[in-house]
C-alpha atoms as a PDB file:
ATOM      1  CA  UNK A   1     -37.445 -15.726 -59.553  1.00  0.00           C
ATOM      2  CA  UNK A   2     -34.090 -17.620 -60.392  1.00  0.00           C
ATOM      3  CA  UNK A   3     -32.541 -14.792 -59.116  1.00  0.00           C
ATOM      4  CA  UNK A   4     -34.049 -15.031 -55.978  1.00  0.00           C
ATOM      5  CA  UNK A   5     -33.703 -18.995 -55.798  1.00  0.00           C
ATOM      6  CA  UNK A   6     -29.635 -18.463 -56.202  1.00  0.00           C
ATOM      7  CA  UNK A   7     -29.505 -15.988 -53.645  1.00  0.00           C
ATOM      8  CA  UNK A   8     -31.600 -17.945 -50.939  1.00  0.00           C
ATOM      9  CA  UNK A   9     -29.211 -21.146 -51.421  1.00  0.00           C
ATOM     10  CA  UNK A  10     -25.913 -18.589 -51.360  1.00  0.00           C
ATOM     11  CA  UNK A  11     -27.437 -17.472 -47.985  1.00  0.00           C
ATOM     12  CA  UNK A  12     -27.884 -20.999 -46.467  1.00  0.00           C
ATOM     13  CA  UNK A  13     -24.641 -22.697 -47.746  1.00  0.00           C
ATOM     14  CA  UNK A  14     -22.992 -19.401 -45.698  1.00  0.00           C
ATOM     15  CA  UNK A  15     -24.587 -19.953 -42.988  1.00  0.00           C
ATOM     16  CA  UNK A  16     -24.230 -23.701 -43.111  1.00  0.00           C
ATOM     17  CA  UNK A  17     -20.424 -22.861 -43.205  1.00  0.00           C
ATOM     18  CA  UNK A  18     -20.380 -20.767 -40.356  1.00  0.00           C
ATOM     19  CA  UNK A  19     -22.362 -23.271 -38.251  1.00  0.00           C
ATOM     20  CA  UNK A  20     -19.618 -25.826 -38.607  1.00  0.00           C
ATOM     21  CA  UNK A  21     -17.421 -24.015 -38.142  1.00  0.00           C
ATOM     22  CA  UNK A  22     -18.252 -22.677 -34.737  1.00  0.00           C
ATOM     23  CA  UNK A  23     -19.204 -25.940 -33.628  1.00  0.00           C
ATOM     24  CA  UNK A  24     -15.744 -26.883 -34.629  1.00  0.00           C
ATOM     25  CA  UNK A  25     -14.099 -24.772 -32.757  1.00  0.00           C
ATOM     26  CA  UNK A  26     -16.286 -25.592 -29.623  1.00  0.00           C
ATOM     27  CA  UNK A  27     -14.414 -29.194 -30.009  1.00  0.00           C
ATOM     28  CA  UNK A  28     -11.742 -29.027 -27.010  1.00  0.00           C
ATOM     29  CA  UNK A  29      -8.605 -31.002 -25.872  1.00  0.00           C
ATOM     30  CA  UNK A  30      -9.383 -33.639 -23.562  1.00  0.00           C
ATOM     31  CA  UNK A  31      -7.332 -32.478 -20.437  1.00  0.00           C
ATOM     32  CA  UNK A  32      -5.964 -29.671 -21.909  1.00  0.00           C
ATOM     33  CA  UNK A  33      -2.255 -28.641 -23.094  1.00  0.00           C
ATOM     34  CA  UNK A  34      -0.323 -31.732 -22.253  1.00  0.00           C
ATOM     35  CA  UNK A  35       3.476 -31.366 -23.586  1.00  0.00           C
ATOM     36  CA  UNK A  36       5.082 -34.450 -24.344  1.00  0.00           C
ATOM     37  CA  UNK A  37       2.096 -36.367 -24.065  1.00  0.00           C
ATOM     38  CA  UNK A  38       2.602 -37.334 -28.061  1.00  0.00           C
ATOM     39  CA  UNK A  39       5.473 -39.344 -26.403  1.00  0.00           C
ATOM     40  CA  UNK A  40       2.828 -42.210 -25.501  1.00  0.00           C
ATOM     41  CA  UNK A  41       2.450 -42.943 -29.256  1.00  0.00           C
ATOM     42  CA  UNK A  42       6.532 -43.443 -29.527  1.00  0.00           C
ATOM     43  CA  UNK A  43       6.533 -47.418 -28.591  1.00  0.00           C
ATOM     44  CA  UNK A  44       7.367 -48.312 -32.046  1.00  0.00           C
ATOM     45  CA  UNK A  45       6.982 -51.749 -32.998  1.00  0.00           C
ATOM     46  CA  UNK A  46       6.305 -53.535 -29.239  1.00  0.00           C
ATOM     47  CA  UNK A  47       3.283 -55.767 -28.927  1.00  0.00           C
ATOM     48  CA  UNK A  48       1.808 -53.647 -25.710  1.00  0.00           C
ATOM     49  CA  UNK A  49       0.545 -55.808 -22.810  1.00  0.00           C
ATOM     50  CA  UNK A  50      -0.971 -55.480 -19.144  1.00  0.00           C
ATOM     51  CA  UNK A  51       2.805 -55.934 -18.414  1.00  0.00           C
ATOM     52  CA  UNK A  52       5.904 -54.338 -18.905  1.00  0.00           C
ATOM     53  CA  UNK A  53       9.568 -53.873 -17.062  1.00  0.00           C
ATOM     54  CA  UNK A  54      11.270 -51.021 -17.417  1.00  0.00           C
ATOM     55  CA  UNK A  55      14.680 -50.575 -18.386  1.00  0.00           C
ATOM     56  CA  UNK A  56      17.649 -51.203 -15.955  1.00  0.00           C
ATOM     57  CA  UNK A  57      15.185 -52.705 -13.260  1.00  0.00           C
ATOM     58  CA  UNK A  58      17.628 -55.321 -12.884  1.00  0.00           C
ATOM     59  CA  UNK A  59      20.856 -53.144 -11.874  1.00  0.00           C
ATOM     60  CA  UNK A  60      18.771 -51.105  -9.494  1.00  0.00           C
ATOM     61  CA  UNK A  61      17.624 -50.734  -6.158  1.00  0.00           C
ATOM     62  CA  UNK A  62      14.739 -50.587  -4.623  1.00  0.00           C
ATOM     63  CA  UNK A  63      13.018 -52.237  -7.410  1.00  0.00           C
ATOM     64  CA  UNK A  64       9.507 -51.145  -7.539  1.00  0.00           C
ATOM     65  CA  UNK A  65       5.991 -52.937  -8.786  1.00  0.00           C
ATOM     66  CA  UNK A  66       3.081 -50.321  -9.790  1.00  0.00           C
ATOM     67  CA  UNK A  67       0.120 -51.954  -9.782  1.00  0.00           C
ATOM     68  CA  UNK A  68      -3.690 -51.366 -10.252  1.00  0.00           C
ATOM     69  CA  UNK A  69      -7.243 -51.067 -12.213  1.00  0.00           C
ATOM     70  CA  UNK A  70      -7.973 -48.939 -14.699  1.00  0.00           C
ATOM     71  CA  UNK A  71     -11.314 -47.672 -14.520  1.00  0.00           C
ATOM     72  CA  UNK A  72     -14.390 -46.051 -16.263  1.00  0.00           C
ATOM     73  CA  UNK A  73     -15.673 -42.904 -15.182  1.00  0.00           C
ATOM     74  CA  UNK A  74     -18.374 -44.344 -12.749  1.00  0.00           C
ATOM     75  CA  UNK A  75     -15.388 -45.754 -10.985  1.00  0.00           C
ATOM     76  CA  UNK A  76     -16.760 -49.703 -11.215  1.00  0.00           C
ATOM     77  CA  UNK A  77     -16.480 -50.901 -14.525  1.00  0.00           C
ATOM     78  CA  UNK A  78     -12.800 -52.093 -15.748  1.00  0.00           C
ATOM     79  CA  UNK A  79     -11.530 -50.326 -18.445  1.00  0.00           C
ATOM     80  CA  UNK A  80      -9.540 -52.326 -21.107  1.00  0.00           C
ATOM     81  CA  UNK A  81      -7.455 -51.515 -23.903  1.00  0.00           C
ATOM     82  CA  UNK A  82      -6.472 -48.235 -22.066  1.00  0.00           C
ATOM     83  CA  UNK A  83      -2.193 -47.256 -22.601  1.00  0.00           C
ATOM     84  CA  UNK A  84      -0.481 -46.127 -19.995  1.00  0.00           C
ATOM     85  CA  UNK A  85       3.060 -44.543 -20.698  1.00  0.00           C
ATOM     86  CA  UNK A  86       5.267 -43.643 -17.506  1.00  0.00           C
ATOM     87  CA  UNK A  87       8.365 -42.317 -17.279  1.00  0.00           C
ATOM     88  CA  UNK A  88      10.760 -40.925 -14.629  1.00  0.00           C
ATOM     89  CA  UNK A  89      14.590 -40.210 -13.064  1.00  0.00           C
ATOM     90  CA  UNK A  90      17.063 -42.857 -12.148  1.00  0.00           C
ATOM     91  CA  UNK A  91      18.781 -43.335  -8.640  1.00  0.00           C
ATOM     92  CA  UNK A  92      20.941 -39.783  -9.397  1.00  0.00           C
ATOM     93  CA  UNK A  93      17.551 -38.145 -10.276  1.00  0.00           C
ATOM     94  CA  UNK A  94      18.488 -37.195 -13.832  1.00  0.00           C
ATOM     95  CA  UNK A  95      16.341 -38.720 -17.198  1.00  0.00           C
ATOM     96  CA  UNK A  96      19.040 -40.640 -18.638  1.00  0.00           C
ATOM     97  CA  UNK A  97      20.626 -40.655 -22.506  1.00  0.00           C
ATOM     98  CA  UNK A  98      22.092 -43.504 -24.078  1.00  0.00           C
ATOM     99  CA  UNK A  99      23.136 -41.091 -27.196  1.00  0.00           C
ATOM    100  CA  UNK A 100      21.105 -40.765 -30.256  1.00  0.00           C
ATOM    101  CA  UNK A 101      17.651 -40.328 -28.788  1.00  0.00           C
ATOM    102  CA  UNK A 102      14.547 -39.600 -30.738  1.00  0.00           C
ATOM    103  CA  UNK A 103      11.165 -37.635 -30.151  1.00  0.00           C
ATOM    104  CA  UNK A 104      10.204 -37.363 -26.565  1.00  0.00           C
ATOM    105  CA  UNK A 105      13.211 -39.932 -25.506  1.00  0.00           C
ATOM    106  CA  UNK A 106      15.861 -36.327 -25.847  1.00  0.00           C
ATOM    107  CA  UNK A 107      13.664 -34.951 -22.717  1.00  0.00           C
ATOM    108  CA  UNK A 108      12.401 -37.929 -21.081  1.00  0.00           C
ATOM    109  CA  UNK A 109      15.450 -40.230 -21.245  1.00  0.00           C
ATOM    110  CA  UNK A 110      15.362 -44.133 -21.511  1.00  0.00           C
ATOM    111  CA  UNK A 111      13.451 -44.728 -18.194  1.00  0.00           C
ATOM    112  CA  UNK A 112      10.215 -45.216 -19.916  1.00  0.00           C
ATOM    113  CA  UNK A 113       7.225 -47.880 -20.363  1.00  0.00           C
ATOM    114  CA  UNK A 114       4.038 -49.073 -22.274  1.00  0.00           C
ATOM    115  CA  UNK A 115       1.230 -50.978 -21.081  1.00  0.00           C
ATOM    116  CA  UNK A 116      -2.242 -51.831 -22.466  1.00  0.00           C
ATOM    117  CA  UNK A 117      -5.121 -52.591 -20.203  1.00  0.00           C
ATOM    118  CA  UNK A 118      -6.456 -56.114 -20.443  1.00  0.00           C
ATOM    119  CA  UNK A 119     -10.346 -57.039 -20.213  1.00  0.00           C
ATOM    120  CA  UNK A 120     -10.110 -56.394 -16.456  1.00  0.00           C
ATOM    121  CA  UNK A 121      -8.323 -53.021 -16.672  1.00  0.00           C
ATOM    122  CA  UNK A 122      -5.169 -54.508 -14.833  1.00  0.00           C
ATOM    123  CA  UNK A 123      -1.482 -52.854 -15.554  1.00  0.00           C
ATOM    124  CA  UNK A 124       1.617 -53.887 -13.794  1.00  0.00           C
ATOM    125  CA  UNK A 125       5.018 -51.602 -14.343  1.00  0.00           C
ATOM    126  CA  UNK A 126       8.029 -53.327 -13.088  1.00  0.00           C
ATOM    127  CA  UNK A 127      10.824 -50.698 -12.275  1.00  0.00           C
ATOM    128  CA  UNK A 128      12.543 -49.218  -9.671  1.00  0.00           C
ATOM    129  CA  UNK A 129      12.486 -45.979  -7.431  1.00  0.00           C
ATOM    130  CA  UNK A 130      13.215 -42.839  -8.936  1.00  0.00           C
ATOM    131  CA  UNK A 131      15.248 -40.710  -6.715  1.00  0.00           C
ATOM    132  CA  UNK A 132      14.440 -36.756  -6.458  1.00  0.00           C
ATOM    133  CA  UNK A 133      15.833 -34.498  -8.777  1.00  0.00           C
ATOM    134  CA  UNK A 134      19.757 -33.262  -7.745  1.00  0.00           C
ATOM    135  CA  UNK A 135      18.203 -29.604  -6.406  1.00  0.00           C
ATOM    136  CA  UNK A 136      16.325 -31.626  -3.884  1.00  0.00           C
ATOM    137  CA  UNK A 137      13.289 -29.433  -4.422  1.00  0.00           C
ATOM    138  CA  UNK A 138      10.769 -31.708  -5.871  1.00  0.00           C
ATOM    139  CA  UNK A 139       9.302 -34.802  -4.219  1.00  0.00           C
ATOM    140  CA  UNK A 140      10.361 -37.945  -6.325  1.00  0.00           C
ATOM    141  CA  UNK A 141       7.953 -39.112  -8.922  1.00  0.00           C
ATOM    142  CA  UNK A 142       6.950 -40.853 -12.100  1.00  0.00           C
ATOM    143  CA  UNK A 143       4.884 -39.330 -14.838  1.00  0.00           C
ATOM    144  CA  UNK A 144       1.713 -40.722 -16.421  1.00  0.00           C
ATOM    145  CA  UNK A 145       0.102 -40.354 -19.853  1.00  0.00           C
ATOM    146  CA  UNK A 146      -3.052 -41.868 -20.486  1.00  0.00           C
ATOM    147  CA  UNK A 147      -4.673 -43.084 -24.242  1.00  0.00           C
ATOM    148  CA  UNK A 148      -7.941 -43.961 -24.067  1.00  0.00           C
ATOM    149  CA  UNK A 149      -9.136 -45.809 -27.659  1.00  0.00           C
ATOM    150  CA  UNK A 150     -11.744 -42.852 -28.117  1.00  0.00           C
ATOM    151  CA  UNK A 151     -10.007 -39.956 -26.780  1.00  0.00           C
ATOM    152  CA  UNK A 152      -6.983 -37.716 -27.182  1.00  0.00           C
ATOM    153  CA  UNK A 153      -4.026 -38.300 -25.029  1.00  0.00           C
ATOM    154  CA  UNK A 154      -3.996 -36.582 -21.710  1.00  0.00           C
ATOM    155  CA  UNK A 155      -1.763 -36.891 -18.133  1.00  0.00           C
ATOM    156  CA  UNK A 156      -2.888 -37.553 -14.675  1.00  0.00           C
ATOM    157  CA  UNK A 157      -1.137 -37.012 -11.751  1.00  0.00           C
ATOM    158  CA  UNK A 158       2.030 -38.252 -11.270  1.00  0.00           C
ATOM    159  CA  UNK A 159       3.008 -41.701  -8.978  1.00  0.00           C
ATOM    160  CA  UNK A 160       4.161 -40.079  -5.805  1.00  0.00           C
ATOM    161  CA  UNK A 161       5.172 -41.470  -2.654  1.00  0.00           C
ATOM    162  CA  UNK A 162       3.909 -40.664   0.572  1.00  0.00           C
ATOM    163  CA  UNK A 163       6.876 -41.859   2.769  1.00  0.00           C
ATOM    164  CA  UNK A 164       8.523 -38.986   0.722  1.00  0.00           C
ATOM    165  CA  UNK A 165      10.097 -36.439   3.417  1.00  0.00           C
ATOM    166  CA  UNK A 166      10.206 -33.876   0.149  1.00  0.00           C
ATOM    167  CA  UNK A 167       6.301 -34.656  -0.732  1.00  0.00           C
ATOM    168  CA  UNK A 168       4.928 -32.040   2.287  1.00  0.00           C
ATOM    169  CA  UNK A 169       1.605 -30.588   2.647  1.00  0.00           C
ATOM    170  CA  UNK A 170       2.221 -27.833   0.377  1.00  0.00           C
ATOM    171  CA  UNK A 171       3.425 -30.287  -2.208  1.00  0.00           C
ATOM    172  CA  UNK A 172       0.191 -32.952  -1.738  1.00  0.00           C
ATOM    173  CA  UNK A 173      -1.987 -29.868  -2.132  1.00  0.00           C
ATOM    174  CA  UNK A 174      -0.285 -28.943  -5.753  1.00  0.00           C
ATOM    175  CA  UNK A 175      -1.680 -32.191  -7.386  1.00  0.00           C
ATOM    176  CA  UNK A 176      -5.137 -32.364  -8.529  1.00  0.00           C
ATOM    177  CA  UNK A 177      -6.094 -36.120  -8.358  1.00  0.00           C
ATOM    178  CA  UNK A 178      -6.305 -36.447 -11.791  1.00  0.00           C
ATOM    179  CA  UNK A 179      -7.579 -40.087 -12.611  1.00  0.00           C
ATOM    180  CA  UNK A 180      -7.486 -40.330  -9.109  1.00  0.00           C
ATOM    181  CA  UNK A 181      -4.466 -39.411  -6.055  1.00  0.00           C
ATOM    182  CA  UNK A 182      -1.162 -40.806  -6.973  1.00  0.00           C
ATOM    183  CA  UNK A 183       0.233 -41.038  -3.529  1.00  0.00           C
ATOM    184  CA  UNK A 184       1.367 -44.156  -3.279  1.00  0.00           C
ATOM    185  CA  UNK A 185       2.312 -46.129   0.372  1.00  0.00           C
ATOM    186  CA  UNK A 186       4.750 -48.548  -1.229  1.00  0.00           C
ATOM    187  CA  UNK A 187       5.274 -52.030   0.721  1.00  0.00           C
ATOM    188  CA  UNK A 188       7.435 -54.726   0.921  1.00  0.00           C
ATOM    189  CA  UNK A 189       6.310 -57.887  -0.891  1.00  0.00           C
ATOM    190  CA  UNK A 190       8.826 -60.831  -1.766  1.00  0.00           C
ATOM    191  CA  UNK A 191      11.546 -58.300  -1.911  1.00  0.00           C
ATOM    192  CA  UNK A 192      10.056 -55.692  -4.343  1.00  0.00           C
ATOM    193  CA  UNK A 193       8.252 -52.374  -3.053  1.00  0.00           C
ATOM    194  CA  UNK A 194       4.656 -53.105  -4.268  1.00  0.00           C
ATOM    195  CA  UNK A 195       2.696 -49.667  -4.479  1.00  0.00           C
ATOM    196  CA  UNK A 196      -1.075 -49.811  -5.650  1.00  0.00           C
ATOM    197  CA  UNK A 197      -2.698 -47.410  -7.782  1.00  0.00           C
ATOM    198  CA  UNK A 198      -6.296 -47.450  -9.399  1.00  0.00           C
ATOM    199  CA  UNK A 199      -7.024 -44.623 -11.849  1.00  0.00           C
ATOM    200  CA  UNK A 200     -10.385 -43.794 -12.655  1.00  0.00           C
ATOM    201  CA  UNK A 201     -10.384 -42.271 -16.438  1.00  0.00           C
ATOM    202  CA  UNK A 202     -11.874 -38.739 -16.823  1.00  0.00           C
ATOM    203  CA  UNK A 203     -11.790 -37.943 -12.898  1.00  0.00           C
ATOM    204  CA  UNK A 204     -10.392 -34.443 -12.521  1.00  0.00           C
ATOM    205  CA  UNK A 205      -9.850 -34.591 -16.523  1.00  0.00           C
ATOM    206  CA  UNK A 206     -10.878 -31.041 -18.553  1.00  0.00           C
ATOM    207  CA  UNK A 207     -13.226 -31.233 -20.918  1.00  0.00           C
ATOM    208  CA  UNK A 208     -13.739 -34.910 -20.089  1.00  0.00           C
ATOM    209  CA  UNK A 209     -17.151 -36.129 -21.415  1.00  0.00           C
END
Protein backbone atom coordinates (compact mmCIF):
# COMPACT_ATOMS: atom_id res chain seq x y z
CA UNK A 1 0.00 0.00 0.00
CA UNK A 2 2.96 2.46 0.84
CA UNK A 3 4.28 1.41 -2.18
CA UNK A 4 1.53 2.43 -4.07
CA UNK A 5 1.02 5.80 -2.02
CA UNK A 6 4.86 6.81 -3.10
CA UNK A 7 4.31 6.06 -6.54
CA UNK A 8 0.91 8.02 -6.94
CA UNK A 9 2.62 11.30 -5.37
CA UNK A 10 5.97 10.60 -7.76
CA UNK A 11 3.35 10.64 -10.61
CA UNK A 12 1.63 13.96 -9.63
CA UNK A 13 4.72 16.02 -8.53
CA UNK A 14 5.88 14.99 -12.45
CA UNK A 15 3.18 16.03 -13.81
CA UNK A 16 2.85 19.10 -11.65
CA UNK A 17 6.39 19.90 -13.08
CA UNK A 18 5.56 19.55 -16.50
CA UNK A 19 2.42 21.71 -16.15
CA UNK A 20 4.51 24.68 -15.14
CA UNK A 21 6.57 24.32 -17.13
CA UNK A 22 4.59 24.47 -20.31
CA UNK A 23 2.66 27.20 -19.03
CA UNK A 24 5.96 28.87 -18.64
CA UNK A 25 6.97 28.70 -21.74
CA UNK A 26 3.51 29.91 -23.11
CA UNK A 27 4.65 33.35 -21.24
CA UNK A 28 5.71 35.64 -24.37
CA UNK A 29 7.59 38.98 -24.95
CA UNK A 30 5.39 41.82 -25.01
CA UNK A 31 6.03 43.14 -28.64
CA UNK A 32 8.40 40.78 -29.48
CA UNK A 33 12.37 40.89 -30.15
CA UNK A 34 13.12 44.51 -29.53
CA UNK A 35 17.11 45.12 -29.73
CA UNK A 36 18.28 47.87 -27.80
CA UNK A 37 15.18 48.34 -26.11
CA UNK A 38 17.21 47.49 -22.60
CA UNK A 39 18.62 50.99 -23.49
CA UNK A 40 15.37 52.63 -21.84
CA UNK A 41 16.56 51.35 -18.41
CA UNK A 42 20.17 53.25 -19.00
CA UNK A 43 19.02 56.84 -17.44
CA UNK A 44 21.11 56.32 -14.48
CA UNK A 45 20.55 58.47 -11.66
CA UNK A 46 17.97 61.33 -13.36
CA UNK A 47 14.76 62.05 -11.51
CA UNK A 48 12.44 61.23 -14.82
CA UNK A 49 9.65 63.77 -15.48
CA UNK A 50 6.76 64.58 -18.10
CA UNK A 51 9.67 66.78 -19.41
CA UNK A 52 12.90 66.51 -20.78
CA UNK A 53 15.39 68.44 -23.45
CA UNK A 54 17.57 66.69 -25.27
CA UNK A 55 21.07 67.25 -25.69
CA UNK A 56 22.49 70.04 -28.00
CA UNK A 57 18.85 71.48 -28.56
CA UNK A 58 20.34 74.71 -28.00
CA UNK A 59 23.14 74.72 -30.89
CA UNK A 60 20.64 73.35 -33.35
CA UNK A 61 18.22 74.11 -35.83
CA UNK A 62 15.04 73.55 -36.33
CA UNK A 63 14.46 72.91 -32.77
CA UNK A 64 11.63 70.58 -32.36
CA UNK A 65 8.77 70.04 -29.43
CA UNK A 66 7.14 66.34 -29.38
CA UNK A 67 4.24 66.47 -27.66
CA UNK A 68 1.21 64.27 -26.62
CA UNK A 69 -0.99 61.72 -24.32
CA UNK A 70 -0.13 58.61 -23.43
CA UNK A 71 -2.91 56.35 -23.41
CA UNK A 72 -4.54 53.04 -22.17
CA UNK A 73 -5.55 50.51 -24.48
CA UNK A 74 -9.27 51.69 -24.81
CA UNK A 75 -7.69 54.81 -26.16
CA UNK A 76 -9.53 57.30 -23.34
CA UNK A 77 -8.04 56.86 -20.16
CA UNK A 78 -4.49 58.72 -19.52
CA UNK A 79 -1.86 56.59 -18.79
CA UNK A 80 0.69 57.76 -16.11
CA UNK A 81 3.91 56.67 -14.97
CA UNK A 82 4.57 55.29 -18.54
CA UNK A 83 8.74 55.97 -19.83
CA UNK A 84 9.31 56.94 -22.95
CA UNK A 85 13.02 56.76 -24.27
CA UNK A 86 13.71 58.38 -27.84
CA UNK A 87 16.58 58.66 -29.61
CA UNK A 88 17.77 59.71 -33.10
CA UNK A 89 20.57 61.38 -35.74
CA UNK A 90 21.85 64.89 -35.59
CA UNK A 91 21.72 67.55 -38.48
CA UNK A 92 24.61 65.24 -40.52
CA UNK A 93 22.32 62.18 -39.88
CA UNK A 94 24.89 60.18 -37.92
CA UNK A 95 24.21 59.01 -33.87
CA UNK A 96 26.86 60.96 -32.37
CA UNK A 97 29.96 59.84 -29.80
CA UNK A 98 31.41 61.98 -27.33
CA UNK A 99 34.15 59.05 -26.59
CA UNK A 100 33.78 56.59 -23.87
CA UNK A 101 30.18 55.53 -24.33
CA UNK A 102 28.46 52.83 -22.42
CA UNK A 103 25.59 50.19 -23.10
CA UNK A 104 23.22 51.22 -25.77
CA UNK A 105 24.91 54.95 -25.91
CA UNK A 106 28.06 52.97 -28.43
CA UNK A 107 25.00 52.43 -31.06
CA UNK A 108 22.62 55.04 -30.27
CA UNK A 109 24.94 58.01 -29.63
CA UNK A 110 24.25 60.97 -27.16
CA UNK A 111 21.00 62.19 -28.87
CA UNK A 112 18.83 60.51 -26.40
CA UNK A 113 15.90 61.23 -23.72
CA UNK A 114 13.73 60.04 -20.70
CA UNK A 115 10.38 60.99 -19.78
CA UNK A 116 7.79 59.65 -17.29
CA UNK A 117 4.12 60.14 -17.84
CA UNK A 118 2.40 62.31 -15.27
CA UNK A 119 -1.29 61.60 -13.87
CA UNK A 120 -2.62 62.89 -17.21
CA UNK A 121 -0.33 60.82 -19.46
CA UNK A 122 1.35 64.10 -20.87
CA UNK A 123 5.21 63.92 -22.25
CA UNK A 124 6.96 66.78 -23.84
CA UNK A 125 10.62 66.06 -25.64
CA UNK A 126 12.38 69.20 -26.42
CA UNK A 127 14.97 68.59 -29.31
CA UNK A 128 15.60 69.28 -32.63
CA UNK A 129 15.16 67.70 -36.21
CA UNK A 130 17.05 64.81 -37.05
CA UNK A 131 18.25 64.93 -40.54
CA UNK A 132 18.17 61.58 -42.80
CA UNK A 133 20.83 59.28 -42.67
CA UNK A 134 24.05 60.33 -45.23
CA UNK A 135 22.78 57.40 -47.96
CA UNK A 136 19.64 59.42 -48.24
CA UNK A 137 17.62 56.22 -48.28
CA UNK A 138 15.63 56.36 -45.17
CA UNK A 139 13.03 59.00 -44.28
CA UNK A 140 14.31 60.96 -41.12
CA UNK A 141 13.12 59.75 -37.80
CA UNK A 142 13.32 59.29 -34.08
CA UNK A 143 13.00 56.01 -32.28
CA UNK A 144 10.66 55.13 -29.41
CA UNK A 145 10.83 52.64 -26.54
CA UNK A 146 8.06 52.30 -24.34
CA UNK A 147 8.07 50.91 -20.30
CA UNK A 148 4.96 50.39 -19.06
CA UNK A 149 5.15 49.75 -14.90
CA UNK A 150 3.62 46.15 -15.55
CA UNK A 151 5.09 45.14 -18.72
CA UNK A 152 8.34 44.38 -20.50
CA UNK A 153 9.88 47.00 -22.62
CA UNK A 154 8.76 47.16 -26.18
CA UNK A 155 9.08 49.92 -29.37
CA UNK A 156 6.44 51.57 -31.36
CA UNK A 157 6.79 53.17 -34.40
CA UNK A 158 9.12 55.64 -34.90
CA UNK A 159 8.33 59.82 -34.95
CA UNK A 160 8.24 60.43 -38.64
CA UNK A 161 7.47 63.37 -40.55
CA UNK A 162 5.09 63.70 -43.17
CA UNK A 163 6.50 66.83 -44.97
CA UNK A 164 9.39 64.27 -45.48
CA UNK A 165 10.05 64.09 -49.45
CA UNK A 166 12.07 60.61 -48.43
CA UNK A 167 8.89 59.27 -46.26
CA UNK A 168 6.83 58.02 -49.73
CA UNK A 169 4.03 55.70 -49.96
CA UNK A 170 6.09 52.72 -49.95
CA UNK A 171 7.83 53.98 -46.86
CA UNK A 172 4.28 55.02 -44.83
CA UNK A 173 3.12 51.52 -45.72
CA UNK A 174 6.39 49.81 -43.91
CA UNK A 175 5.28 51.10 -40.40
CA UNK A 176 2.72 49.34 -38.50
CA UNK A 177 1.10 52.03 -36.21
CA UNK A 178 2.37 50.64 -33.31
CA UNK A 179 0.94 52.66 -30.24
CA UNK A 180 -0.57 54.49 -32.84
CA UNK A 181 0.90 56.35 -36.53
CA UNK A 182 3.95 58.36 -35.90
CA UNK A 183 3.61 60.67 -38.80
CA UNK A 184 3.91 63.71 -37.50
CA UNK A 185 2.76 67.32 -39.44
CA UNK A 186 5.16 69.49 -37.47
CA UNK A 187 4.11 73.36 -37.11
CA UNK A 188 5.41 76.46 -36.29
CA UNK A 189 4.64 77.70 -32.77
CA UNK A 190 6.68 80.65 -31.07
CA UNK A 191 9.61 79.65 -33.14
CA UNK A 192 9.86 75.88 -32.36
CA UNK A 193 8.32 73.10 -34.79
CA UNK A 194 5.57 71.70 -32.47
CA UNK A 195 4.58 68.09 -33.76
CA UNK A 196 1.76 66.17 -31.77
CA UNK A 197 1.73 62.64 -31.07
CA UNK A 198 -0.72 60.50 -28.83
CA UNK A 199 0.25 56.84 -28.37
CA UNK A 200 -2.19 54.48 -27.33
CA UNK A 201 -0.24 51.54 -25.28
CA UNK A 202 -0.72 47.96 -26.62
CA UNK A 203 -2.23 49.15 -30.13
CA UNK A 204 -0.52 47.09 -32.81
CA UNK A 205 1.70 45.60 -29.78
CA UNK A 206 2.35 41.44 -29.97
CA UNK A 207 1.30 39.58 -27.41
CA UNK A 208 -0.20 42.68 -25.80
CA UNK A 209 -2.84 41.69 -23.16
Amino acid sequence: MRTLINIFILLLTLTSCQSQTKKANTNKTVGGPCEGCEAIFEYGNQKLTSIDTLPDFDQNKPKLRLTGTVFEKDGKTPAKNVILYIYHTDRNGIYPKKGGEKGWARRHGYIRGWIKTDKTGQYTFHTFRPAAYPNGTIPEHIHVTVKEPSKNEYYIDVFAFDDDPILTSKERHKLKNRGGSGIVKPALNDGILTAKRDIVLGLNIPNYE
